[in-house]
PDB file of N, CA and C in Angstrom:
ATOM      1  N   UNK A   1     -24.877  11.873  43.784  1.00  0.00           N
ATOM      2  CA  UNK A   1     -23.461  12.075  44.013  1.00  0.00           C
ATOM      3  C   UNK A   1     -23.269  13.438  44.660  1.00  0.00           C
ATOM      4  N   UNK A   2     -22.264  13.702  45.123  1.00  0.00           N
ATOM      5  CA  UNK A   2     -21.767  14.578  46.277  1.00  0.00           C
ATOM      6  C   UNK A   2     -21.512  15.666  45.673  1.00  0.00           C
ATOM      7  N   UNK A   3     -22.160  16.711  45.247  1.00  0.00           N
ATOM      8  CA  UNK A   3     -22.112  18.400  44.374  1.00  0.00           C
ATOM      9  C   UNK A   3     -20.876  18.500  44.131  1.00  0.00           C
ATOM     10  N   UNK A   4     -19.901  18.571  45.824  1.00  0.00           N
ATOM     11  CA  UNK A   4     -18.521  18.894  45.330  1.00  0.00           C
ATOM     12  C   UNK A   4     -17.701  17.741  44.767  1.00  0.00           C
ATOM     13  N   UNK A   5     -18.018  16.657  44.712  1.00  0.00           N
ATOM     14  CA  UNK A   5     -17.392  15.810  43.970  1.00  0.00           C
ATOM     15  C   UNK A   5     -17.135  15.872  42.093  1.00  0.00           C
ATOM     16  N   UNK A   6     -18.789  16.366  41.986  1.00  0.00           N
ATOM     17  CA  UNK A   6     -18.928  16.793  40.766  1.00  0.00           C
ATOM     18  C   UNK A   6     -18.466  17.573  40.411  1.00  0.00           C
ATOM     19  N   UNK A   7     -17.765  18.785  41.337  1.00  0.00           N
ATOM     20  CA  UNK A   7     -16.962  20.058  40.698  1.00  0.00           C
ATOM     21  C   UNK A   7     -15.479  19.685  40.976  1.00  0.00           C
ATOM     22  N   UNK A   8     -15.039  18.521  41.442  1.00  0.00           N
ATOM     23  CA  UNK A   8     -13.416  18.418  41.168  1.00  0.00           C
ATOM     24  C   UNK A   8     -12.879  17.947  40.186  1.00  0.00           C
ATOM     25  N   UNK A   9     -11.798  18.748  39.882  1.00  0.00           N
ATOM     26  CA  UNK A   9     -11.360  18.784  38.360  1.00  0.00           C
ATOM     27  C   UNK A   9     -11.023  17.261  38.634  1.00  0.00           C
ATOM     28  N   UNK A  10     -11.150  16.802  37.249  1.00  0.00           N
ATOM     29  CA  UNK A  10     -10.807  15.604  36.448  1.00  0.00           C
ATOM     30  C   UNK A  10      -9.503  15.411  36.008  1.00  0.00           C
ATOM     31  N   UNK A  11      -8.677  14.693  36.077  1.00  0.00           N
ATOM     32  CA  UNK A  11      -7.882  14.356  35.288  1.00  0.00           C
ATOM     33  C   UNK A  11      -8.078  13.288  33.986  1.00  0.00           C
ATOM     34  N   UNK A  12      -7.193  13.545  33.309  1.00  0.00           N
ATOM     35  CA  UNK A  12      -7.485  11.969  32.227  1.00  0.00           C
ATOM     36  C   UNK A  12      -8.081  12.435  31.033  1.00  0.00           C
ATOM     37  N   UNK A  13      -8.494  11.789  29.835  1.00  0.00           N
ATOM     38  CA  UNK A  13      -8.840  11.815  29.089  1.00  0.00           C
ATOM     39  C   UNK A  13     -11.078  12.314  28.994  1.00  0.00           C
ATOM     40  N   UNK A  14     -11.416  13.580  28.390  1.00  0.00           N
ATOM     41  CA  UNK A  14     -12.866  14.160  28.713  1.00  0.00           C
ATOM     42  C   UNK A  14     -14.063  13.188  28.177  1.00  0.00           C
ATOM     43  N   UNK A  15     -13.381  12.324  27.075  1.00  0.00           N
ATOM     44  CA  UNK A  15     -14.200  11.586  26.671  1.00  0.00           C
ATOM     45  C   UNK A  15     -14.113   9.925  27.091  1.00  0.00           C
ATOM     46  N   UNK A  16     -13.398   9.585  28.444  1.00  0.00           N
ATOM     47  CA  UNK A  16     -13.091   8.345  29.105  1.00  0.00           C
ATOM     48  C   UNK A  16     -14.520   8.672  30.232  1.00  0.00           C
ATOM     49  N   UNK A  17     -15.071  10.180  30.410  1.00  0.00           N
ATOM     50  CA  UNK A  17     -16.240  10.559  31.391  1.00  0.00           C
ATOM     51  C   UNK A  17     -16.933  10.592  30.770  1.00  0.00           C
ATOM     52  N   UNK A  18     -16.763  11.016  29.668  1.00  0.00           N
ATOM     53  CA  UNK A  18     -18.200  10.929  28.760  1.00  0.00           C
ATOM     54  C   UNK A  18     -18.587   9.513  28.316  1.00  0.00           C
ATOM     55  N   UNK A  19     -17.894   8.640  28.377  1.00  0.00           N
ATOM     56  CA  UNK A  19     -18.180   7.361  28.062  1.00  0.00           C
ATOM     57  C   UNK A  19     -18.654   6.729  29.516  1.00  0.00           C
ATOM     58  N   UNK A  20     -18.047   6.715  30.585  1.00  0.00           N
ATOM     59  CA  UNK A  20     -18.313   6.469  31.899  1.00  0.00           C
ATOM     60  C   UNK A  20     -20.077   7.003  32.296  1.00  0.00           C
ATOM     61  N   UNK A  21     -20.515   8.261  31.887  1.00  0.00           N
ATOM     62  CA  UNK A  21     -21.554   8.784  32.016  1.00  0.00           C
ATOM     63  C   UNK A  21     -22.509   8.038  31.430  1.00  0.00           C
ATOM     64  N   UNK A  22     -22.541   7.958  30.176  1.00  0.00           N
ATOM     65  CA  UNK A  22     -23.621   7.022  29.158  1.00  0.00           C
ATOM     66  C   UNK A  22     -23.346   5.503  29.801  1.00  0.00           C
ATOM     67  N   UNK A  23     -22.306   4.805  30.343  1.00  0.00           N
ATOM     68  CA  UNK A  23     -22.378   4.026  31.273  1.00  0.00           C
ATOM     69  C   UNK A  23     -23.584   4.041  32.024  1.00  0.00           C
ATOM     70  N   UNK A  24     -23.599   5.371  33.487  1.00  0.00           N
ATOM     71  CA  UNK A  24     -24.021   5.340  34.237  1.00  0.00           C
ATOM     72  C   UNK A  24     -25.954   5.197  34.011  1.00  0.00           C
ATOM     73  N   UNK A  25     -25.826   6.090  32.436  1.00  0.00           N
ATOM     74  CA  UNK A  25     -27.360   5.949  32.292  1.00  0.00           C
ATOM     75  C   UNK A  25     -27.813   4.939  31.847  1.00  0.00           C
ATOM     76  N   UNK A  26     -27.066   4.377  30.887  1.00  0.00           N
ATOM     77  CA  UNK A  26     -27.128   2.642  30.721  1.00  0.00           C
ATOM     78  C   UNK A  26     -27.936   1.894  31.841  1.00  0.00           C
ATOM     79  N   UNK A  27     -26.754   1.661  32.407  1.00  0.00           N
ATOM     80  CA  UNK A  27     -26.937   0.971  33.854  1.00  0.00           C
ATOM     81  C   UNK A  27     -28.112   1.147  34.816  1.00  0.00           C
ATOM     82  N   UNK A  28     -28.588   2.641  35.436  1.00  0.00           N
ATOM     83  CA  UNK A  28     -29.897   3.095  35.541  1.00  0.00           C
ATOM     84  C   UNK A  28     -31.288   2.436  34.969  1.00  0.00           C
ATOM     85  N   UNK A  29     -31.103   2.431  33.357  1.00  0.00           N
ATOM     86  CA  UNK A  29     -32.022   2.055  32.397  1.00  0.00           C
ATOM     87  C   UNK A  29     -32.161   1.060  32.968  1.00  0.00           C
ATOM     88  N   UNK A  30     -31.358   0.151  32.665  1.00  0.00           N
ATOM     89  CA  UNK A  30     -31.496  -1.644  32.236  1.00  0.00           C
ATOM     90  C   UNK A  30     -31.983  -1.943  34.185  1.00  0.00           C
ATOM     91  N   UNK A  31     -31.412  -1.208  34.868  1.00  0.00           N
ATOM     92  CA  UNK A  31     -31.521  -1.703  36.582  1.00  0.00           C
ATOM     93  C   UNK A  31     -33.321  -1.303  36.613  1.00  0.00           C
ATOM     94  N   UNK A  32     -33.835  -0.834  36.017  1.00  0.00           N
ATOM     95  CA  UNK A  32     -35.080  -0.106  36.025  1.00  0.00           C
ATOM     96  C   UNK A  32     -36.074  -1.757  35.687  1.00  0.00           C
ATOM     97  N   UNK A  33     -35.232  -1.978  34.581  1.00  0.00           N
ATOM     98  CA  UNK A  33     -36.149  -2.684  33.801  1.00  0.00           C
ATOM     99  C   UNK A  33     -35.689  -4.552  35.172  1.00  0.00           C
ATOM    100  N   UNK A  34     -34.605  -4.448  35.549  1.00  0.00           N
ATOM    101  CA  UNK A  34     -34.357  -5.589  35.819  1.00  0.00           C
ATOM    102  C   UNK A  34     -35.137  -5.639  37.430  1.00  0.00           C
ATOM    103  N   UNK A  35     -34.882  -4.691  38.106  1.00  0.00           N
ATOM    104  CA  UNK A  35     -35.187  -4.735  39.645  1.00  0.00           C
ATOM    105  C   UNK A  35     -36.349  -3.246  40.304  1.00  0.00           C
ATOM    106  N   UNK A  36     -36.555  -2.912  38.942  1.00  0.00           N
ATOM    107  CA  UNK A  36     -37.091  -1.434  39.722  1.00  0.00           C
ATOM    108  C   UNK A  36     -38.351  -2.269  40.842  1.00  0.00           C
ATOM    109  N   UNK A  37     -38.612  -1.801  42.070  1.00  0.00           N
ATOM    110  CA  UNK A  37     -39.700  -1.688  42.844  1.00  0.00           C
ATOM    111  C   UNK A  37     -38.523  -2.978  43.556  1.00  0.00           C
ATOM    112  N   UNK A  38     -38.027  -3.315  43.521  1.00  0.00           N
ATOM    113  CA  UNK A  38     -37.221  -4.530  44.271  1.00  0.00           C
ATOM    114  C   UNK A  38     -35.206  -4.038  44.338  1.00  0.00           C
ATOM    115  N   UNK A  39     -34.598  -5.091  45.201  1.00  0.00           N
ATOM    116  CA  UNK A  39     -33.373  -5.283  45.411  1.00  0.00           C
ATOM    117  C   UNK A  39     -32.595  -4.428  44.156  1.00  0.00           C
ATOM    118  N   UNK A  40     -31.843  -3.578  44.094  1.00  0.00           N
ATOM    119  CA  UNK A  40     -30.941  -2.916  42.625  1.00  0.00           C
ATOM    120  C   UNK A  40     -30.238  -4.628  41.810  1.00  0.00           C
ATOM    121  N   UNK A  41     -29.873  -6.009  42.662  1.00  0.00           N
ATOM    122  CA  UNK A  41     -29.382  -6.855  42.897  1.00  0.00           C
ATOM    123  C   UNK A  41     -30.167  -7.961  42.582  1.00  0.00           C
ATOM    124  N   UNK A  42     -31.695  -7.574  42.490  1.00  0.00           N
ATOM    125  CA  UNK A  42     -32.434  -8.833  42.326  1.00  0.00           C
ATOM    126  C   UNK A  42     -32.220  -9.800  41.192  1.00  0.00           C
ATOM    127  N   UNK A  43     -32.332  -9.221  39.996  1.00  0.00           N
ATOM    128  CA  UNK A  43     -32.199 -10.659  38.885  1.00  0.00           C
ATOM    129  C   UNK A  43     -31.085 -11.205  39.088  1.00  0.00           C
ATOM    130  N   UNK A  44     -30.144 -10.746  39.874  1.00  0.00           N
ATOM    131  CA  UNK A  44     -28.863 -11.749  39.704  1.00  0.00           C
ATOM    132  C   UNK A  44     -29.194 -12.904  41.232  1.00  0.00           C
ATOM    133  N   UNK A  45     -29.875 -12.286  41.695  1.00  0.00           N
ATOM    134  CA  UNK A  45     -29.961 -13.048  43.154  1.00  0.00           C
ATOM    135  C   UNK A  45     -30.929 -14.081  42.627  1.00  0.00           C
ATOM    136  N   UNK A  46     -32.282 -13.528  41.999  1.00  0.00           N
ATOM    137  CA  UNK A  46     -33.136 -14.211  41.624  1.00  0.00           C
ATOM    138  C   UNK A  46     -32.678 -15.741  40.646  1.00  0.00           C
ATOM    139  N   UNK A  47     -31.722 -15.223  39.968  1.00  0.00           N
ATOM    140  CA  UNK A  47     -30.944 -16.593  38.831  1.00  0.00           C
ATOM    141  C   UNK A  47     -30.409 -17.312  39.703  1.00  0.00           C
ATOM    142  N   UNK A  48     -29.783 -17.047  40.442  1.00  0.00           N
ATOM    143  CA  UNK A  48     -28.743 -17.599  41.046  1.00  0.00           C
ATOM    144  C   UNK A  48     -29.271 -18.656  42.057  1.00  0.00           C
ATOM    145  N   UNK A  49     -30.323 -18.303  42.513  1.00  0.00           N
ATOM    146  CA  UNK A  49     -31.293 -19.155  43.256  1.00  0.00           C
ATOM    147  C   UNK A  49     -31.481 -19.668  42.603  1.00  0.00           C
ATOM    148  N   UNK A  50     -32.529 -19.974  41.075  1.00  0.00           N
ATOM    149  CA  UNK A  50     -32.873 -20.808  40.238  1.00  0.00           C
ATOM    150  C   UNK A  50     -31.564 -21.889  40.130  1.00  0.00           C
ATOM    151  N   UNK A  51     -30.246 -21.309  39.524  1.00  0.00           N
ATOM    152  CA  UNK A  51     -29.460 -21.617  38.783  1.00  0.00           C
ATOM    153  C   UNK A  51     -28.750 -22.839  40.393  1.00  0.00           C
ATOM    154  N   UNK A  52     -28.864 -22.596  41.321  1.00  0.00           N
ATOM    155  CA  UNK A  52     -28.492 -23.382  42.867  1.00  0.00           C
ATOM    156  C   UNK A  52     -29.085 -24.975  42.644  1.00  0.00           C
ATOM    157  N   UNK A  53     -30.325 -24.878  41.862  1.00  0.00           N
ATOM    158  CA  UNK A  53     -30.746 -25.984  41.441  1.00  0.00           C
ATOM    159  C   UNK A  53     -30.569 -27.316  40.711  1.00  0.00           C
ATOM    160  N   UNK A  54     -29.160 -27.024  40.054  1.00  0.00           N
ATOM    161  CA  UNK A  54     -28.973 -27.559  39.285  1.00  0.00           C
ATOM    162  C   UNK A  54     -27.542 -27.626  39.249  1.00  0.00           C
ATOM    163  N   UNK A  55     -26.842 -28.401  40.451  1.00  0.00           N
ATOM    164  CA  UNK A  55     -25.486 -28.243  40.900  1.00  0.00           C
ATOM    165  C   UNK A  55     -24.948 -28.784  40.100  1.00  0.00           C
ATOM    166  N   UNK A  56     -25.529 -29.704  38.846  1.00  0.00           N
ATOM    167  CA  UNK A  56     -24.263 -30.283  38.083  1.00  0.00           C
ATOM    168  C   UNK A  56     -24.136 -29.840  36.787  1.00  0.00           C
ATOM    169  N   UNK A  57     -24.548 -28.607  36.729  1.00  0.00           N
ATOM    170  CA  UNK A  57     -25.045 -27.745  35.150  1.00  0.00           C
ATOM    171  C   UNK A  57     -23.100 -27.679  34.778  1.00  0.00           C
ATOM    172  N   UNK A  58     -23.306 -27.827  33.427  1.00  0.00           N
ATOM    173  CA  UNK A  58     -21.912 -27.793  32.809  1.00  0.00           C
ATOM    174  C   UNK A  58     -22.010 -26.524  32.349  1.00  0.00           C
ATOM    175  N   UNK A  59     -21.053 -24.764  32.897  1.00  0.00           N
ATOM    176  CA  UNK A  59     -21.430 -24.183  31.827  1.00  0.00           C
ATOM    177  C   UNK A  59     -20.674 -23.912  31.170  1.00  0.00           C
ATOM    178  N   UNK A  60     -19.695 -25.238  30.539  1.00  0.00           N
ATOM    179  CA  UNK A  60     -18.722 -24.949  29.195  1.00  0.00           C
ATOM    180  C   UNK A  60     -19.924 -25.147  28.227  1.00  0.00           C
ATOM    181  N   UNK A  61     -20.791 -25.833  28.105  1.00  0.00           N
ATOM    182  CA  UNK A  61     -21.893 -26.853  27.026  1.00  0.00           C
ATOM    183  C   UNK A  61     -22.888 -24.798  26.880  1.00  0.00           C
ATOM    184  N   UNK A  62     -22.464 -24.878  25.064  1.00  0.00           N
ATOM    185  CA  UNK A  62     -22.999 -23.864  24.627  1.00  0.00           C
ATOM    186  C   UNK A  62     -24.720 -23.748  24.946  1.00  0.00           C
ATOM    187  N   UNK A  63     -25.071 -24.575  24.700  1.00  0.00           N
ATOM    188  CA  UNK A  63     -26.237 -25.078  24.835  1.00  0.00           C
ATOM    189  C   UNK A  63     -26.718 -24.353  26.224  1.00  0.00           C
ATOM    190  N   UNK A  64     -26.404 -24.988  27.605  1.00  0.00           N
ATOM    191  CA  UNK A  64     -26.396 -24.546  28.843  1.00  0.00           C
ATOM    192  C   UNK A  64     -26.392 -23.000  28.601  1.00  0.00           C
ATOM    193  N   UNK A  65     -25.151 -22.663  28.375  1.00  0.00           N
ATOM    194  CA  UNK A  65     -25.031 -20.795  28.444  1.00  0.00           C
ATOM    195  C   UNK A  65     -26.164 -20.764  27.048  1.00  0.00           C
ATOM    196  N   UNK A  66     -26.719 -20.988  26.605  1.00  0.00           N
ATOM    197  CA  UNK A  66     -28.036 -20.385  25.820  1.00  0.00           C
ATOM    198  C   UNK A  66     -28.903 -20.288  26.897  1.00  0.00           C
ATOM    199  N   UNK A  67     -29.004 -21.286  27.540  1.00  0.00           N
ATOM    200  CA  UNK A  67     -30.192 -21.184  28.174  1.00  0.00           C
ATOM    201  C   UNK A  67     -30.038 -20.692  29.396  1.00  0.00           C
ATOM    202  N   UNK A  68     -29.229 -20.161  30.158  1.00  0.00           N
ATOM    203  CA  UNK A  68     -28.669 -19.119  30.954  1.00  0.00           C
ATOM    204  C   UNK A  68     -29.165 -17.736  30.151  1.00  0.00           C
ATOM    205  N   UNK A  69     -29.244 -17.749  29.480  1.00  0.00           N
ATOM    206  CA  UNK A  69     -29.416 -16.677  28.279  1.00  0.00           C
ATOM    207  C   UNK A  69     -30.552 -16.304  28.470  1.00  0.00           C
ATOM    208  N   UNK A  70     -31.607 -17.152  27.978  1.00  0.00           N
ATOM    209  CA  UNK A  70     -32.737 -17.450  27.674  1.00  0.00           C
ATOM    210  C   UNK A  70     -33.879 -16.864  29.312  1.00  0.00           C
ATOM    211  N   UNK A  71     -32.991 -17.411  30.356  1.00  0.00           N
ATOM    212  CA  UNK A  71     -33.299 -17.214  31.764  1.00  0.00           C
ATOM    213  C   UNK A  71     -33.135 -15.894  32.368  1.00  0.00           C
ATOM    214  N   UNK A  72     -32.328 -15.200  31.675  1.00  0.00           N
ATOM    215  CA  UNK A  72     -32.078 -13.642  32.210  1.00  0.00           C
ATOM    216  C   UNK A  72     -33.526 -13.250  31.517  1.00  0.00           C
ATOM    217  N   UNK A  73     -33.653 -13.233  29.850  1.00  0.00           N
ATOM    218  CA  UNK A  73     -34.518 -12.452  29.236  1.00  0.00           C
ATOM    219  C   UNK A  73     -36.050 -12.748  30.041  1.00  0.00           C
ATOM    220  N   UNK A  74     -36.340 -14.004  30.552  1.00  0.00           N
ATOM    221  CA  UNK A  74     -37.341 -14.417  31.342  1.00  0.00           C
ATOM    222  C   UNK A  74     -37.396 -13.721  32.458  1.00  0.00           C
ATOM    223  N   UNK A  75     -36.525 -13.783  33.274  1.00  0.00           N
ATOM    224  CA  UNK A  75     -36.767 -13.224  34.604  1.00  0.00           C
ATOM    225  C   UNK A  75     -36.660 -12.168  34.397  1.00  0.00           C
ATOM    226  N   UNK A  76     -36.446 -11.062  33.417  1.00  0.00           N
ATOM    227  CA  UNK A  76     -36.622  -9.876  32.614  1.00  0.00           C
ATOM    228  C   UNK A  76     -38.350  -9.591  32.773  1.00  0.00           C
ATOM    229  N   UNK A  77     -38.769 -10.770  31.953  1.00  0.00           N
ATOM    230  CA  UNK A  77     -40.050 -10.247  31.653  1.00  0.00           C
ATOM    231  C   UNK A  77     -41.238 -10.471  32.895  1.00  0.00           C
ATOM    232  N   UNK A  78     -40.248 -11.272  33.825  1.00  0.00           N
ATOM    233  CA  UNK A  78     -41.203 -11.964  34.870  1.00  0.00           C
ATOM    234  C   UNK A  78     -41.502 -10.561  35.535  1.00  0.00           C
ATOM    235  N   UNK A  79     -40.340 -10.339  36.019  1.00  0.00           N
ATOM    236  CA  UNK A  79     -40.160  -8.821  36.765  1.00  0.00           C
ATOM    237  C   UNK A  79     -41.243  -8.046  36.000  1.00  0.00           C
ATOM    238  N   UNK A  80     -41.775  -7.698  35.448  1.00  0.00           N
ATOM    239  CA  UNK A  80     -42.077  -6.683  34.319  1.00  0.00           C
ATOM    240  C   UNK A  80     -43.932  -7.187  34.923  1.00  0.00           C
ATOM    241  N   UNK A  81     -43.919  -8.388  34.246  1.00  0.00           N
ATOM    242  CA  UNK A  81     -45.482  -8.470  34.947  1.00  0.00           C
ATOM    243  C   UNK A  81     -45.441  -8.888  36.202  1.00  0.00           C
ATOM    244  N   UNK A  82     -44.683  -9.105  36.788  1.00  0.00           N
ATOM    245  CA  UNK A  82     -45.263  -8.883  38.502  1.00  0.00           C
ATOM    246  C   UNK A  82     -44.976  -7.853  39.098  1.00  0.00           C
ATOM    247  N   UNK A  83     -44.608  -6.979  38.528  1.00  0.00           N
ATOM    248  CA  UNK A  83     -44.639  -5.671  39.234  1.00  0.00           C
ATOM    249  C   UNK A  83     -45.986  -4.424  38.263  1.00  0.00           C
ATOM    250  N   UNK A  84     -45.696  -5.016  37.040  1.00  0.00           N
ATOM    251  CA  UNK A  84     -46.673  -4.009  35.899  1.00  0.00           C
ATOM    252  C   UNK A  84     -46.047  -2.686  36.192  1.00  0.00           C
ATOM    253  N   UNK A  85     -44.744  -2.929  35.028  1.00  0.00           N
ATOM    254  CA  UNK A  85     -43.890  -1.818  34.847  1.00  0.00           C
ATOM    255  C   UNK A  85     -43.940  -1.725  33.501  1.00  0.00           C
ATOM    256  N   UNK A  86     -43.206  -0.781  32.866  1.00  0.00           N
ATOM    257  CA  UNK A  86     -42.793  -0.799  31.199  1.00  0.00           C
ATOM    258  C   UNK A  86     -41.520  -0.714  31.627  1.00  0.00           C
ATOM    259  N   UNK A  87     -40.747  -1.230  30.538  1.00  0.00           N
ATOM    260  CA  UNK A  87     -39.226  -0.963  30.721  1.00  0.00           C
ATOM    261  C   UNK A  87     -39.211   0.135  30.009  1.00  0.00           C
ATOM    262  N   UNK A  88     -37.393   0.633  30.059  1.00  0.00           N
ATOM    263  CA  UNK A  88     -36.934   1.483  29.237  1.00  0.00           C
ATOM    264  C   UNK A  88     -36.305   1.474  28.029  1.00  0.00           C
ATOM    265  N   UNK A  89     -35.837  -0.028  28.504  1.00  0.00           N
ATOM    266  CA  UNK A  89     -34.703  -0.582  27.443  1.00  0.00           C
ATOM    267  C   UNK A  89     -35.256  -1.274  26.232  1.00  0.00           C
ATOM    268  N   UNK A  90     -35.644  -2.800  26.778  1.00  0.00           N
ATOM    269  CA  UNK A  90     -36.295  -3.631  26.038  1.00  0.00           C
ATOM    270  C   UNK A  90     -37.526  -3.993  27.053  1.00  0.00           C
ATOM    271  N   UNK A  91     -38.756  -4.202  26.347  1.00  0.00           N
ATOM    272  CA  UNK A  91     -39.710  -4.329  26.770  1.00  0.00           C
ATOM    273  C   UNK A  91     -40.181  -5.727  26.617  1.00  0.00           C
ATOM    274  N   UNK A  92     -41.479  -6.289  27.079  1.00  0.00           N
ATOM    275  CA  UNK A  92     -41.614  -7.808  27.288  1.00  0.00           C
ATOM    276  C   UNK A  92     -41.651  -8.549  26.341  1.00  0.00           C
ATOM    277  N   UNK A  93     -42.232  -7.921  25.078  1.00  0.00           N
ATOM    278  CA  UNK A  93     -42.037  -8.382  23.891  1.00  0.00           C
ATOM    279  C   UNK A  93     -40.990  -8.670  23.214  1.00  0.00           C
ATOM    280  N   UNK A  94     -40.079  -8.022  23.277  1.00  0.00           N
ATOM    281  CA  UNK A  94     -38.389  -8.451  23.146  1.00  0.00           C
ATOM    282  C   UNK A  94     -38.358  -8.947  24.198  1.00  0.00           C
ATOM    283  N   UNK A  95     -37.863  -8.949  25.589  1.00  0.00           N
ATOM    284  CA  UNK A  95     -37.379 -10.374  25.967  1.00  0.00           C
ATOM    285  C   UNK A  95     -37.777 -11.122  25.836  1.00  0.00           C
ATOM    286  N   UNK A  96     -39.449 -11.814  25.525  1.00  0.00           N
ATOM    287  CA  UNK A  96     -39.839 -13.436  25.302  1.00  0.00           C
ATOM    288  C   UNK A  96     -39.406 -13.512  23.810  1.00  0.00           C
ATOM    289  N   UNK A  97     -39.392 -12.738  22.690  1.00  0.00           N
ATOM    290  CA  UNK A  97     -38.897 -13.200  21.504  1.00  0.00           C
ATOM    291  C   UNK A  97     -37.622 -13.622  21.958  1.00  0.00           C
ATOM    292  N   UNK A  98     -36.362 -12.546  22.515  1.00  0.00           N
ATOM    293  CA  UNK A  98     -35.165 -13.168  22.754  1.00  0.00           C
ATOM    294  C   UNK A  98     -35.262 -14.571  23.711  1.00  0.00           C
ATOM    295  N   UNK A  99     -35.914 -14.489  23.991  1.00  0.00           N
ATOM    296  CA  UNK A  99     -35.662 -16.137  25.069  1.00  0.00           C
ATOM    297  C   UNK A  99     -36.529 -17.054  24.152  1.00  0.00           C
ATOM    298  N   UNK A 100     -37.082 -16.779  23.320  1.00  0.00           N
ATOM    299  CA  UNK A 100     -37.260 -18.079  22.129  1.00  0.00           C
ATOM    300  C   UNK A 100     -36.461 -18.112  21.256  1.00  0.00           C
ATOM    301  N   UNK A 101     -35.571 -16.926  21.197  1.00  0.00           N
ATOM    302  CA  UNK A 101     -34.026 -17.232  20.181  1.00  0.00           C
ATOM    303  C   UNK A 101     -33.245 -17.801  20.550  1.00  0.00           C
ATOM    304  N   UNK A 102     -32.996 -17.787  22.118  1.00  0.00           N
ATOM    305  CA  UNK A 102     -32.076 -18.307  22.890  1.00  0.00           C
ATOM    306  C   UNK A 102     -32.279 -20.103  23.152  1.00  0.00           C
ATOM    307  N   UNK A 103     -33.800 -20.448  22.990  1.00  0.00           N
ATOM    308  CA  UNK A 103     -33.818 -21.770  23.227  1.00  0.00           C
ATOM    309  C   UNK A 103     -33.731 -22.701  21.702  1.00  0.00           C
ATOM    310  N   UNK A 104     -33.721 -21.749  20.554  1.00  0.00           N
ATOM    311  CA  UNK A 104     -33.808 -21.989  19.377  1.00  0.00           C
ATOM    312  C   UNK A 104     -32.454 -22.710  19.299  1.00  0.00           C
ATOM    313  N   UNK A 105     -31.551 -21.475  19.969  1.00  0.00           N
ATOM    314  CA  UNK A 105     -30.139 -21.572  19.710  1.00  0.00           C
ATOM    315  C   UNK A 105     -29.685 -23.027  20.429  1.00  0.00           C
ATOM    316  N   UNK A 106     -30.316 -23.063  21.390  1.00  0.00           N
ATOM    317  CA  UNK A 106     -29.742 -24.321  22.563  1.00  0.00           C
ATOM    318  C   UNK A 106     -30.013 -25.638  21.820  1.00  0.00           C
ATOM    319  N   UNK A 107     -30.899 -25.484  20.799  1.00  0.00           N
ATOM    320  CA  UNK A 107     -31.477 -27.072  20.499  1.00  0.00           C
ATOM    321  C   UNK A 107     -30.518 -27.045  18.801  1.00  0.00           C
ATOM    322  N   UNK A 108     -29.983 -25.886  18.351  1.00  0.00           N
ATOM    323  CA  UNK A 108     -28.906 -25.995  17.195  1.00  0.00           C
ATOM    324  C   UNK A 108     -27.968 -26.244  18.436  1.00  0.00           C
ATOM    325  N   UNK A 109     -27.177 -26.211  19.270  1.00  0.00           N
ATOM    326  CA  UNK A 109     -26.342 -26.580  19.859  1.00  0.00           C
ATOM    327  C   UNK A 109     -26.172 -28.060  20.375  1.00  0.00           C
ATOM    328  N   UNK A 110     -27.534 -28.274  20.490  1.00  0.00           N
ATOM    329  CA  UNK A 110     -27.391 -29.893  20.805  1.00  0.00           C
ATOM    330  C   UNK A 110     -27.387 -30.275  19.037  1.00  0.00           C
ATOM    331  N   UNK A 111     -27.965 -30.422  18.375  1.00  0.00           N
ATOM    332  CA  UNK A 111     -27.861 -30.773  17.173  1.00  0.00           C
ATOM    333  C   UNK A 111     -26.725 -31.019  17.199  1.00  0.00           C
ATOM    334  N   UNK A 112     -25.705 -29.601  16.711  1.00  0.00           N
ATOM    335  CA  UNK A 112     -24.439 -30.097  16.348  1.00  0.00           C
ATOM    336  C   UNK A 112     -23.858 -31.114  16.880  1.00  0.00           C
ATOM    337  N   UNK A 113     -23.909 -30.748  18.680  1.00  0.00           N
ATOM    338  CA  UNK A 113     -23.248 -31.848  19.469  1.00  0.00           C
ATOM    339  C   UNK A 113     -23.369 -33.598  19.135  1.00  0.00           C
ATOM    340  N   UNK A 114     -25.113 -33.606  18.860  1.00  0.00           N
ATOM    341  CA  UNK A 114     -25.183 -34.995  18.575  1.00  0.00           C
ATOM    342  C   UNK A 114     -24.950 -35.260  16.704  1.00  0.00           C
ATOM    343  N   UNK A 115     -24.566 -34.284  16.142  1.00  0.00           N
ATOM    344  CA  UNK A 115     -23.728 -34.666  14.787  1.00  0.00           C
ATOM    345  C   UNK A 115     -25.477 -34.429  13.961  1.00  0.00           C
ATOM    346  N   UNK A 116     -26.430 -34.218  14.342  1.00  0.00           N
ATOM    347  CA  UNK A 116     -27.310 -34.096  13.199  1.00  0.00           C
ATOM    348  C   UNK A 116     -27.186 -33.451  12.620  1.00  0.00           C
ATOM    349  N   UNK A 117     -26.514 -31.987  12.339  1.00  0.00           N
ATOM    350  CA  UNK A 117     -26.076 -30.904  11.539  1.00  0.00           C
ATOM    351  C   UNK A 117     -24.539 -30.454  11.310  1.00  0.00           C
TER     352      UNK A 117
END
C-alpha cells in the first residue's frame, strides 16, 4: 500500500481498522494456503470448473452444500501437495479430516431426507 495512504488520517471508529487489519492478515494467511505459487483466485476458479460439471446440482439440498464443503477443504489440500507447501492456517491434516466431516455430514443429510433418522 501507498506510504502516504498509510499516513492519512482516518476517520471513524480506531477499532473498525483494527478489525479491518486482522482482516487483511487473515486473508493473506488463508490466500497462502489456498493459491500461494498460483492465481490469488485459484480455488475459486478451480471449484467452479469442477462445480460447471454438474449443471443440475441443487444447492438448496443440505447434503449438496456439505459436499461443496467437503470440496473446498480438498482442493485445500490438493493445492498443498502439488505445490509442497505448509500452510499457515490449517494444514493437510485438518482439511482431509474436515472433508471426512463434511461427507459424514452429507450422508446424515440424506438419512434424514429419506426418513431413516
Amino acid at each position: 500500500m501507498n506510504k502516504k495512504k498509510l499516513e492519512k488520517k482516518r476517520h471513524g471508529h480506531p477499532r473498525v481498522y483494527e478489525i479491518l487489519e486482522e482482516m487483511a492478515e487473515l486473508h493473506s494467511d488463508k490466500n497462502h494456503d489456498y493459491a500461494v505459487g498460483g492465481d490469488p483466485l485459484g480455488n475459486f476458479k478451480r471449484r467452479a470448473t469442477i462445480y460447471s460439471l454438474y449443471p443440475g446440482l441443487d444447492l438448496s439440498d443440505p447434503a449438496v452444500v456439505a459436499l461443496i464443503d467437503a470440496m473446498k477443504q480438498l482442493d485445500a489440500a490438493l493445492w498443498m501437495y502439488s505445490n509442497k507447501h505448509e500452510a499457515k492456517v490449517e494444514g493437510k491434516r485438518s482439511r482431509l479430516i474436515d472433508n471426512a466431516v463434511y461427507s459424514v455430514i452429507a450422508v446424515v443429510n440424506e438419512e434424514e431426507k429419506d426418513g431413516i433418522i
